[in-house]
C-alpha atoms as a PDB file:
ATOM      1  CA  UNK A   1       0.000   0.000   0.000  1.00  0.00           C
ATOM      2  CA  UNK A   2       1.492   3.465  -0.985  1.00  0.00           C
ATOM      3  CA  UNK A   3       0.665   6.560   1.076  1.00  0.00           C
ATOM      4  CA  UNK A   4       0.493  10.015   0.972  1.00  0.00           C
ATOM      5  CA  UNK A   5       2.176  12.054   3.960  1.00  0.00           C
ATOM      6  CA  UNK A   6       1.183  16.283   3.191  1.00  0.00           C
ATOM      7  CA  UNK A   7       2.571  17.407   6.514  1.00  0.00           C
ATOM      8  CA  UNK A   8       4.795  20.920   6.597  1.00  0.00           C
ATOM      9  CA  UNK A   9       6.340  19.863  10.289  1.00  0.00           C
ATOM     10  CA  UNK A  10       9.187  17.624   9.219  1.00  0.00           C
ATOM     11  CA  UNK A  11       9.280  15.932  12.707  1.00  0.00           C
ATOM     12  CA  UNK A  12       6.090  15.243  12.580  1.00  0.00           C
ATOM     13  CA  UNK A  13       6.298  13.896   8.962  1.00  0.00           C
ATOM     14  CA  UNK A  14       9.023  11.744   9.393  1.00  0.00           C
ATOM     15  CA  UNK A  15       7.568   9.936  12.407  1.00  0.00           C
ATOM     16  CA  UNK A  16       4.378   9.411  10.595  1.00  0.00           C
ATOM     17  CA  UNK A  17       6.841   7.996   7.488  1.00  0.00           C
ATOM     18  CA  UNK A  18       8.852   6.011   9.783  1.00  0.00           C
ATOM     19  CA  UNK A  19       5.317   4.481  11.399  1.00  0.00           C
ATOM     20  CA  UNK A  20       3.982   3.866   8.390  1.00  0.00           C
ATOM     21  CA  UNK A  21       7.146   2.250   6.679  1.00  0.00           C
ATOM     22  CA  UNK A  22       7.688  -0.156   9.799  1.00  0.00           C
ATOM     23  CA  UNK A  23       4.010  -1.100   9.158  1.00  0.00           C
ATOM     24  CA  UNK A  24       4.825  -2.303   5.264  1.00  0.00           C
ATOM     25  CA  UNK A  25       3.799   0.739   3.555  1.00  0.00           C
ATOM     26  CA  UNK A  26       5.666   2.979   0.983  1.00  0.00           C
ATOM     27  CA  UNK A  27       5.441   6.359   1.765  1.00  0.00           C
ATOM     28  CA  UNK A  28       5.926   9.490   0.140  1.00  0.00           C
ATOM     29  CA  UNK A  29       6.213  12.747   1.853  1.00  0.00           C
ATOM     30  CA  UNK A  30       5.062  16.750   0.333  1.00  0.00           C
ATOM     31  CA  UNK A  31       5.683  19.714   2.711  1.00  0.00           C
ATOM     32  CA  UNK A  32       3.234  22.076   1.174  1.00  0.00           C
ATOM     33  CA  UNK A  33      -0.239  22.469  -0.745  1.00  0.00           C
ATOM     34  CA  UNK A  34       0.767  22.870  -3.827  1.00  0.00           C
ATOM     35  CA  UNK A  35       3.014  19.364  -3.916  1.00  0.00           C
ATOM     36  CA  UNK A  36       0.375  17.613  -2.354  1.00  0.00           C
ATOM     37  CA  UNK A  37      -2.365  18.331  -5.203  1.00  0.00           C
ATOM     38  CA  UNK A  38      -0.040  17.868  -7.802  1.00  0.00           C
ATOM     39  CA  UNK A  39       1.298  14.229  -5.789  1.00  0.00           C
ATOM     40  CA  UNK A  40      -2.527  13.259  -5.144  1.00  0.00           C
ATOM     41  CA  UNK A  41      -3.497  14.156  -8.996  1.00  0.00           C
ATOM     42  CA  UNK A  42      -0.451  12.522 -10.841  1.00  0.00           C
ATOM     43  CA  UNK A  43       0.202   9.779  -8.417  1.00  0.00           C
ATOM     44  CA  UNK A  44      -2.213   6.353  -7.260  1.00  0.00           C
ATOM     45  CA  UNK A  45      -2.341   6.160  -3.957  1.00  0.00           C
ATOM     46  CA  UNK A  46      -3.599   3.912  -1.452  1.00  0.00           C
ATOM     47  CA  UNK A  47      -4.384   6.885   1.161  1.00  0.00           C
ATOM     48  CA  UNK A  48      -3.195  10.121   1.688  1.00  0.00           C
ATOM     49  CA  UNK A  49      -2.958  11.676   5.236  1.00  0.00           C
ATOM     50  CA  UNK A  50      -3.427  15.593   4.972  1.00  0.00           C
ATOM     51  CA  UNK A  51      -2.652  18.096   6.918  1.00  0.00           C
ATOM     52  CA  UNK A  52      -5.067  21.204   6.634  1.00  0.00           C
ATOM     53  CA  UNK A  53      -2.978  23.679   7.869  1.00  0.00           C
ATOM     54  CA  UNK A  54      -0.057  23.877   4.594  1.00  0.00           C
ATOM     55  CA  UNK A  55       1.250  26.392   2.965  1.00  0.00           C
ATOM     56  CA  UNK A  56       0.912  27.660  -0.150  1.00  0.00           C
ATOM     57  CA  UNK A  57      -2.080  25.785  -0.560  1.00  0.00           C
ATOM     58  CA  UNK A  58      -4.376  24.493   2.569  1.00  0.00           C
ATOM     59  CA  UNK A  59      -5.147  21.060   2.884  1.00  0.00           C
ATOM     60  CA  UNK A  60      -9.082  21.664   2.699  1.00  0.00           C
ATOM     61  CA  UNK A  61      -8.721  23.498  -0.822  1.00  0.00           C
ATOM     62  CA  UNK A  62      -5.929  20.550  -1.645  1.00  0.00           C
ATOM     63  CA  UNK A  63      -8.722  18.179  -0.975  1.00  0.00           C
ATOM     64  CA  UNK A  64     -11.572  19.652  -2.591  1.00  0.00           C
ATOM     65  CA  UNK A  65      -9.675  19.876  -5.351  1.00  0.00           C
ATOM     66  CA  UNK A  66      -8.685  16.158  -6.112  1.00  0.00           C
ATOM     67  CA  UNK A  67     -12.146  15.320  -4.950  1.00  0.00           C
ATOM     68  CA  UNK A  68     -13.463  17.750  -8.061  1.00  0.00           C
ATOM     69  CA  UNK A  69     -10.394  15.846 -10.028  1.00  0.00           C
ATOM     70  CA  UNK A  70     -12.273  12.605  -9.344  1.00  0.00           C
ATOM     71  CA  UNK A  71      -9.664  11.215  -6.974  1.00  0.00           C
ATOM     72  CA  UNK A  72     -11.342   8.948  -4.448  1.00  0.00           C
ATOM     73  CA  UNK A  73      -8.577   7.605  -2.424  1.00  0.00           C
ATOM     74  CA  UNK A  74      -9.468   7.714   0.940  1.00  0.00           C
ATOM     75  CA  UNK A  75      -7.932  10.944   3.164  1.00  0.00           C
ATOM     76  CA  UNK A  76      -7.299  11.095   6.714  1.00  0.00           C
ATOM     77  CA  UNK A  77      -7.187  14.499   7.684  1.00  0.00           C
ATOM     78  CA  UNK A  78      -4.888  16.475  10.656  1.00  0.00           C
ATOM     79  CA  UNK A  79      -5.521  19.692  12.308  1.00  0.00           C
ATOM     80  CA  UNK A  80      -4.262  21.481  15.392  1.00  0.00           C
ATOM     81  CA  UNK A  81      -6.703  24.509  14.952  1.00  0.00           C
ATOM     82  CA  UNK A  82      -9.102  21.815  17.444  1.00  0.00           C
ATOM     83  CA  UNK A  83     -12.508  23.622  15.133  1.00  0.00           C
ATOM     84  CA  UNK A  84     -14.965  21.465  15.133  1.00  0.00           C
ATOM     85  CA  UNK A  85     -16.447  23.590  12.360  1.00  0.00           C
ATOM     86  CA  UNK A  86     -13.120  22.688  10.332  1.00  0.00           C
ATOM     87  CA  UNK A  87     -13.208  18.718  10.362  1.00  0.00           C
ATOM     88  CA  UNK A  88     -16.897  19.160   9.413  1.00  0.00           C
ATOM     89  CA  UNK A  89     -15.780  20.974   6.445  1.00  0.00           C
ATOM     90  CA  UNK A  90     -13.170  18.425   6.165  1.00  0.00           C
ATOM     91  CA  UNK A  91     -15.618  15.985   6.109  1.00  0.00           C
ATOM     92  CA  UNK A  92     -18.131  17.338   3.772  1.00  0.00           C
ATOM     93  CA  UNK A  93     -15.103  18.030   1.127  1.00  0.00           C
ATOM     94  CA  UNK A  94     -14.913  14.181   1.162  1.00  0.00           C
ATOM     95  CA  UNK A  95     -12.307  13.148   3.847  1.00  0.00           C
ATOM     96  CA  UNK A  96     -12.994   9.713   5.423  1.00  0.00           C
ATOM     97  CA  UNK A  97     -11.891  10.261   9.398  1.00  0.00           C
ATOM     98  CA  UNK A  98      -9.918  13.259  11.067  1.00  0.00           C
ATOM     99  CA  UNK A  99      -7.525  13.367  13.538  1.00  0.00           C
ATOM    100  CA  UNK A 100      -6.967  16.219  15.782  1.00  0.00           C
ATOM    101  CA  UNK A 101      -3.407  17.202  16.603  1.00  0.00           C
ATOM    102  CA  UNK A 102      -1.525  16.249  18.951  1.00  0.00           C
ATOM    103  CA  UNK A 103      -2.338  12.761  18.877  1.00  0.00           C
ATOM    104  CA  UNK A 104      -0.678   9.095  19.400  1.00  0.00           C
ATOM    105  CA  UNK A 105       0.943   7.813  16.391  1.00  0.00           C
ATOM    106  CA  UNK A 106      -0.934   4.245  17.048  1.00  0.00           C
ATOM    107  CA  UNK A 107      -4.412   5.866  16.860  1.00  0.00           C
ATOM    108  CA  UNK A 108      -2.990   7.405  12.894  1.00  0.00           C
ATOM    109  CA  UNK A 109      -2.086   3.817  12.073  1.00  0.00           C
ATOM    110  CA  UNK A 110      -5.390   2.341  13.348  1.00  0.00           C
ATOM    111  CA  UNK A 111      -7.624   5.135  11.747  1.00  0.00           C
ATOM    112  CA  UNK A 112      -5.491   4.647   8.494  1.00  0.00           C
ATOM    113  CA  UNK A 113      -5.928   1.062   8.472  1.00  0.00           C
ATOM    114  CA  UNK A 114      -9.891   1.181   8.904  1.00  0.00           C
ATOM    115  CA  UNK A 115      -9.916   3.834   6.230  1.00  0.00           C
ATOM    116  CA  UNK A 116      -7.959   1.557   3.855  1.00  0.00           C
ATOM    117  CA  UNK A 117      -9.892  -1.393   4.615  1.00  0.00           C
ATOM    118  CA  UNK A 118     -13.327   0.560   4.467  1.00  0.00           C
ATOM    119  CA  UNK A 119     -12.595   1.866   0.812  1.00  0.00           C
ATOM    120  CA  UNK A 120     -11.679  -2.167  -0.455  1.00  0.00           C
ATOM    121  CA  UNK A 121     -15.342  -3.119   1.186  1.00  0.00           C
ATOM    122  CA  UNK A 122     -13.007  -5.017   3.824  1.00  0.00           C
ATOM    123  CA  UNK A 123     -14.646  -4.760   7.399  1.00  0.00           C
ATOM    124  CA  UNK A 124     -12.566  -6.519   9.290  1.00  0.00           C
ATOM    125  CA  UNK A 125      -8.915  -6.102  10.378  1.00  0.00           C
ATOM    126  CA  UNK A 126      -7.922  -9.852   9.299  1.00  0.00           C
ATOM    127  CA  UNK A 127      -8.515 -10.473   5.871  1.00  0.00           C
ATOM    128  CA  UNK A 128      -8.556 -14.278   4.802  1.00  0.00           C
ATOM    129  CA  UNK A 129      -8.640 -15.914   1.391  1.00  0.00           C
ATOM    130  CA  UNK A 130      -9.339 -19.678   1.543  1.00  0.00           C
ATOM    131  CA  UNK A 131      -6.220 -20.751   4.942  1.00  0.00           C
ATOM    132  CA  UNK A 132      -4.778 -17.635   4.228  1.00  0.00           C
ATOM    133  CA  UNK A 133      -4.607 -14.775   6.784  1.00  0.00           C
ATOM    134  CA  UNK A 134      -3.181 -11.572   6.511  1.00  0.00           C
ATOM    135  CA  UNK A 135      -3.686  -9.498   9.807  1.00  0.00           C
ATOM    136  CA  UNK A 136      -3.302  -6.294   9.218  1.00  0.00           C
ATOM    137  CA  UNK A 137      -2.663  -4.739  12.234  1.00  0.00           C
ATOM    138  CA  UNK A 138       0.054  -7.069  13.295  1.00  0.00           C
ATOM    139  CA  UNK A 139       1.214  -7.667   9.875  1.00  0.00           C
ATOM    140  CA  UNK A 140       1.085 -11.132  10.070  1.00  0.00           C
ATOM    141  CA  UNK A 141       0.813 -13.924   7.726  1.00  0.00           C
ATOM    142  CA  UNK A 142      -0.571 -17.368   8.465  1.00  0.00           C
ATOM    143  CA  UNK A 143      -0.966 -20.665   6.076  1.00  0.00           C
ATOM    144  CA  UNK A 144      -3.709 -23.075   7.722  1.00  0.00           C
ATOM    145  CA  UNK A 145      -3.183 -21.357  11.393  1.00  0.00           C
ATOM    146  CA  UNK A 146       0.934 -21.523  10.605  1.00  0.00           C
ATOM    147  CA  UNK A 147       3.036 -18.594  10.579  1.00  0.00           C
ATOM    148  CA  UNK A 148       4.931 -17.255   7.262  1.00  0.00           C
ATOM    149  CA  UNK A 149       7.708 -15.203   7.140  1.00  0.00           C
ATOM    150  CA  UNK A 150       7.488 -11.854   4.139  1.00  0.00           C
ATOM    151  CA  UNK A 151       9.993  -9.807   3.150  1.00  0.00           C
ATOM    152  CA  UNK A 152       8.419  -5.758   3.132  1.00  0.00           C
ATOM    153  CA  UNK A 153       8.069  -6.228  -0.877  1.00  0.00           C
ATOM    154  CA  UNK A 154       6.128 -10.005  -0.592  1.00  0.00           C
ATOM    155  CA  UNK A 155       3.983  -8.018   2.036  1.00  0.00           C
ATOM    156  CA  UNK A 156       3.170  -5.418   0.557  1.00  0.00           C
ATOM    157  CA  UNK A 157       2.509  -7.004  -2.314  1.00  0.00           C
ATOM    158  CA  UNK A 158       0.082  -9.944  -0.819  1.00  0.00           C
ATOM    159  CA  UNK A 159      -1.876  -7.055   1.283  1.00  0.00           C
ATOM    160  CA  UNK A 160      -2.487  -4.940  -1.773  1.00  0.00           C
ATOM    161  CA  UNK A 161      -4.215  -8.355  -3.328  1.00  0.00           C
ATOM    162  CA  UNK A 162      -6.104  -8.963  -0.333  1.00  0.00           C
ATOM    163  CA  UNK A 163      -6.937  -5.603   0.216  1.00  0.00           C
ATOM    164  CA  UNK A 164      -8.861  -6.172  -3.521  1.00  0.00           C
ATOM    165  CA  UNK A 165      -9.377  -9.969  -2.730  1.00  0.00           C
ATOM    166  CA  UNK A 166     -11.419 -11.267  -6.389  1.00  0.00           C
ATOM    167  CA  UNK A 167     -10.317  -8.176  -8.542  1.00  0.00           C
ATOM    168  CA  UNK A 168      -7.771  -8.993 -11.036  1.00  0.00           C
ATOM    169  CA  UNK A 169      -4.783  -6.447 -10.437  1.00  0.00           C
ATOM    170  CA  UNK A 170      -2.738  -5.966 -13.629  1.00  0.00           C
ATOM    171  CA  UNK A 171       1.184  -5.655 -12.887  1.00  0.00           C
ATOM    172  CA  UNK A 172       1.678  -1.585 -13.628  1.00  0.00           C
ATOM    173  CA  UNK A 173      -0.786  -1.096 -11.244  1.00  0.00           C
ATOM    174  CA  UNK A 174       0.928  -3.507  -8.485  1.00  0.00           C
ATOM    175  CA  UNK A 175       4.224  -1.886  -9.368  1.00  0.00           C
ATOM    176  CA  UNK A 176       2.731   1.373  -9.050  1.00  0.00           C
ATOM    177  CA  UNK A 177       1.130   0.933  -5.287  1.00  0.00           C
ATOM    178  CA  UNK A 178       4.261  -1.420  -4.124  1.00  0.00           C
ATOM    179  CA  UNK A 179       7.098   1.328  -4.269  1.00  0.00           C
ATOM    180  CA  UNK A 180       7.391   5.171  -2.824  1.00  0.00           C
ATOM    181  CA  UNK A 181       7.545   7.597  -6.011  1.00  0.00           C
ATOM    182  CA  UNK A 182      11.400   7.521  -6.063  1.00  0.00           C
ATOM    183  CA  UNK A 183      11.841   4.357  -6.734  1.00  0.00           C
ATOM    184  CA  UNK A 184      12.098   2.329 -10.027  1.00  0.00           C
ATOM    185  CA  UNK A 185       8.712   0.753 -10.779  1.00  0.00           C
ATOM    186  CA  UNK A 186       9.762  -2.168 -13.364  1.00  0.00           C
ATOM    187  CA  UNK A 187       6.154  -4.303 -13.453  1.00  0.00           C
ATOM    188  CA  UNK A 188       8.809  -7.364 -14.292  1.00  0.00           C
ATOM    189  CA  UNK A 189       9.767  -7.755 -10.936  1.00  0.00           C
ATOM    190  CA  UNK A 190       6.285  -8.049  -9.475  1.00  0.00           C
ATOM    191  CA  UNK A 191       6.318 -11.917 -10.615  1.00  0.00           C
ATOM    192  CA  UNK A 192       9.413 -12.487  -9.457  1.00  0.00           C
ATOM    193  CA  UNK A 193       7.755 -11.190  -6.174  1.00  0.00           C
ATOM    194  CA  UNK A 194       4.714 -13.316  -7.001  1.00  0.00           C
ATOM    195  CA  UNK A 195       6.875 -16.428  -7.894  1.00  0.00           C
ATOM    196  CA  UNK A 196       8.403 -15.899  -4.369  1.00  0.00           C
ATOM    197  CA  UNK A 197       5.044 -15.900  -2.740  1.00  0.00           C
ATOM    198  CA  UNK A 198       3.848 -18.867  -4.491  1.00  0.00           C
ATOM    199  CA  UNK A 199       7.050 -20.808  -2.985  1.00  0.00           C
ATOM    200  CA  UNK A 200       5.721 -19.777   0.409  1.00  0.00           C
ATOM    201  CA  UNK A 201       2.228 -19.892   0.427  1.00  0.00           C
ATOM    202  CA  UNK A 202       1.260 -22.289  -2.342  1.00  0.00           C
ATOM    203  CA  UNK A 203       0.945 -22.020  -5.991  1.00  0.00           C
ATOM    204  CA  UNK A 204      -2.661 -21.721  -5.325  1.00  0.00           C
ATOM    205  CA  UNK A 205      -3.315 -18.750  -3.089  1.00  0.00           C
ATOM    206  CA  UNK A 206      -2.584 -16.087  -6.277  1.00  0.00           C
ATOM    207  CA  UNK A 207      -4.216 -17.158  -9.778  1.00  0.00           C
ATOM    208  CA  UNK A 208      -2.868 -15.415 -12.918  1.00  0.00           C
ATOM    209  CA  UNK A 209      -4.668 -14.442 -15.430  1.00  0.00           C
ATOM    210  CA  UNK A 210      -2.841 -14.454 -18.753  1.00  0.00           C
ATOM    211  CA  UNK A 211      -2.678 -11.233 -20.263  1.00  0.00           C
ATOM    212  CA  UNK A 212      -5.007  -9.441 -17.271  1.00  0.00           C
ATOM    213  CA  UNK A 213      -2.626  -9.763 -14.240  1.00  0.00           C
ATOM    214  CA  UNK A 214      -3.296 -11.474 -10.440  1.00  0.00           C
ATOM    215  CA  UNK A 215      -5.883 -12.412  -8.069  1.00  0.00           C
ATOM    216  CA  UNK A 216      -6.566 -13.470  -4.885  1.00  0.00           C
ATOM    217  CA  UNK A 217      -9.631 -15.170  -4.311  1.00  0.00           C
ATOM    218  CA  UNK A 218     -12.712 -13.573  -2.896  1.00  0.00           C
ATOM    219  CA  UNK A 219     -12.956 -14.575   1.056  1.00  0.00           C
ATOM    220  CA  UNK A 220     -12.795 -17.859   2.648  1.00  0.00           C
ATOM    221  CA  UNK A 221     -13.365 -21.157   1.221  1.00  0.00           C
END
């Protein structure tokens, strides 16, 4: 899963980076407005966690414009103006949860998790395919109630499927939502991260579908 960090503090954004990295996720950070429209409107993200108070260009005008783009990634939204007129207006641009500033940086990851899982129709913080379970907030694998060990990349990579368990996901856009926007995004390695999984896990728990890309079947057997 990529994210979006817009946050003009760079402690704060780098603790929020670090947070999110050590929970499997590629990050990319913007320090004003104006970077984080362009970022959302160029970029696919996963999430983006916004910060209304940026420069250049506030977060709420930042938001209503990729919402008027037709960008529906999910947005978790910061303030420390404490308004509760503002995070209604946050809310009503088309953010999906707020956070007030200062906050605990396991309430962010727990928010952003539910937001991620509420906009792939997941409910539940343990998604399962078949013996397959991928739980999300401990980032843990198991295979028929035994653990497997993931690199970051198999991870990611295996969460993103689940996270869209029973839509084929072509390669570009695996490549695309598996690395932060300064890395190289070749779609050939994704199945030699596949092939790696299927050594794991079982040749069975991701189908390919010639010419379309992976899956992960829908749910549990």
């Amino acid at each position: 899963m990529k994210i979006l960090v817009a946050e003009d503090e760079p402690r704060i954004a780098a603790d929020i980076a670090a947070v999110l990295k050590a929970s499997g996720m590629a990050v990319d950070i913007v320090n004003d407005g104006e970077a984080a429209w362009f970022a959302g409107d160029v970029e696919n993200y996963d999430a983006a966690i916004l910060d209304l108070g940026l420069p250049k260009l506030d977060g709420l005008t930042v938001l209503k414009r990729w919402r008027a783009n037709g960008r529906r990634f999910p947005v978790l939204i910061l303030t420390a103006r404490g308004l509760w007129t503002e995070r209604v207006d946050g809310i009503n641009a088309g953010a999906d949860d707020y956070l007030p500033k200062p906050f605990e940086m396991e309430e962010l990851l727990a928010r952003l998790r539910a937001i991620l899982r509420r906009s792939s129709g997941q409910a539940a913080p343990v998604l399962k395919s078949g013996p397959l379970l991928l739980d999300t907030r401990q980032m843990r694998i198991s295979l028929r109630g035994v653990p497997v060990a993931l690199s970051p990349l198999e991870y990611r990579l295996l969460a993103f499927l689940m996270h869209h368990s029973g839509r084929v996901v072509a390669p570009t856009e695996l490549a695309e939502h598996l690395y932060s926007s300064d890395n190289d995004r070749d779609p050939n390695t994704i199945e030699v991260i596949v092939a790696r999984l299927r050594r794991k896990l079982g040749s069975d728990v991701i189908e390919t579908r010639r010419g379309f890309g992976y899956l992960v079947p829908d749910g549990p057997d």
